[in-house]
Protein backbone atom coordinates (compact mmCIF):
# COMPACT_ATOMS: atom_id res chain seq x y z
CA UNK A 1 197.67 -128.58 -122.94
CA UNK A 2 193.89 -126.93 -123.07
CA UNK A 3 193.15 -124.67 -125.69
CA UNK A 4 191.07 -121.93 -125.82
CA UNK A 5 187.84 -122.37 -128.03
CA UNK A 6 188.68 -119.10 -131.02
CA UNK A 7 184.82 -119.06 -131.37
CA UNK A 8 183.49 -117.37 -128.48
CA UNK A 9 181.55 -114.66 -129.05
CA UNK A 10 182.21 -111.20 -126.71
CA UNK A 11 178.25 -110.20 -125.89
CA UNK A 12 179.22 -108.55 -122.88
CA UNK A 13 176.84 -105.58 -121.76
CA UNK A 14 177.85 -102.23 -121.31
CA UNK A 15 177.92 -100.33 -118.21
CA UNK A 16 174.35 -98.56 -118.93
CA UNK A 17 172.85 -102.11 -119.97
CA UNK A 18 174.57 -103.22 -116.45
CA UNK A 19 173.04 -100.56 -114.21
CA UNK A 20 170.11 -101.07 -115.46
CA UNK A 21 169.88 -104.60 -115.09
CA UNK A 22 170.80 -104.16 -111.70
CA UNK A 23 168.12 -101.71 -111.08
CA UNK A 24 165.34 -103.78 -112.75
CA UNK A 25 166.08 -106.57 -110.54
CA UNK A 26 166.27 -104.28 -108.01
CA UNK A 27 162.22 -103.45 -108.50
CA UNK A 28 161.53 -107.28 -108.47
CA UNK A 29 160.35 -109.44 -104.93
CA UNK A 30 163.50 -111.48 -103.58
CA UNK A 31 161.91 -114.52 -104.40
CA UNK A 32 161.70 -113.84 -108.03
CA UNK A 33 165.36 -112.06 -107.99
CA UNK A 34 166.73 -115.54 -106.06
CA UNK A 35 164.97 -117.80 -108.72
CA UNK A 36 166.60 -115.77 -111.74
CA UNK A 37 169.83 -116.33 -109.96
CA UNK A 38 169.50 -120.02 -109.42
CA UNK A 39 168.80 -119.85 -112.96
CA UNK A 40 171.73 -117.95 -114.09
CA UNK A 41 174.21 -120.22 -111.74
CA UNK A 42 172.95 -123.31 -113.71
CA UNK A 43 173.31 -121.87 -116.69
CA UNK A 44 177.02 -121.33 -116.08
CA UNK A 45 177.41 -124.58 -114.16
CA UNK A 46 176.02 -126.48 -117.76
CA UNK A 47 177.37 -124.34 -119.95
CA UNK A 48 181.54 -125.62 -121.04
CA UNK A 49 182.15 -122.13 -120.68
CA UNK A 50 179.76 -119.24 -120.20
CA UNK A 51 179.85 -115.89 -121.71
CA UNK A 52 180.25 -112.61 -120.30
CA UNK A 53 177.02 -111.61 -120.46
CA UNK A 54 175.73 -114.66 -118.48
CA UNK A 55 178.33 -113.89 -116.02
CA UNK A 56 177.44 -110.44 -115.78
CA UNK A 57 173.89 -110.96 -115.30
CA UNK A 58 174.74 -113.79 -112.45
CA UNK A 59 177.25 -110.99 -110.76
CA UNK A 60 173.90 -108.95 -110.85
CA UNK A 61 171.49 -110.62 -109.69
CA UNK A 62 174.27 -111.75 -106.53
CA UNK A 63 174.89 -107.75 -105.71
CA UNK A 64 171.18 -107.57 -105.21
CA UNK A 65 170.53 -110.13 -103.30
CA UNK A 66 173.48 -109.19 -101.06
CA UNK A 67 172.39 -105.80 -100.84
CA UNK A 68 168.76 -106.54 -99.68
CA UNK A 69 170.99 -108.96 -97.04
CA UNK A 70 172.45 -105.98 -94.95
């Protein structure tokens, strides 16, 4: 059976740090806002298992980008 690693470390943002993320990327073109995303999804594709923040920042960058969609 897998085990868990015990040595992750919990860097996850908080909901201010969040919203504002969101609404920087918000201000940036959708070229650069698609190229920090590629970025983020191969950093959790490489990564054995990605933190929270690096999630957080992918989930993001992905409401942005589907925002600017509709």
């Amino acid at each position: 059976m897998a085990r868990r690693p015990t040595n992750l470390r919990n860097d996850a943002m908080t909901k201010k740090q969040l919203e504002d993320l969101e609404r920087n990327l918000s201000m940036l073109s959708p070229i650069m806002v698609q190229e920090k995303y590629k970025q983020l999804a191969d950093r959790c594709r490489f990564l054995e298992l990605p933190t929270p923040r690096v999630m957080q920042e992918l989930v993001a960058a992905w409401k942005v980008l589907w925002k600017w969609r509709r």
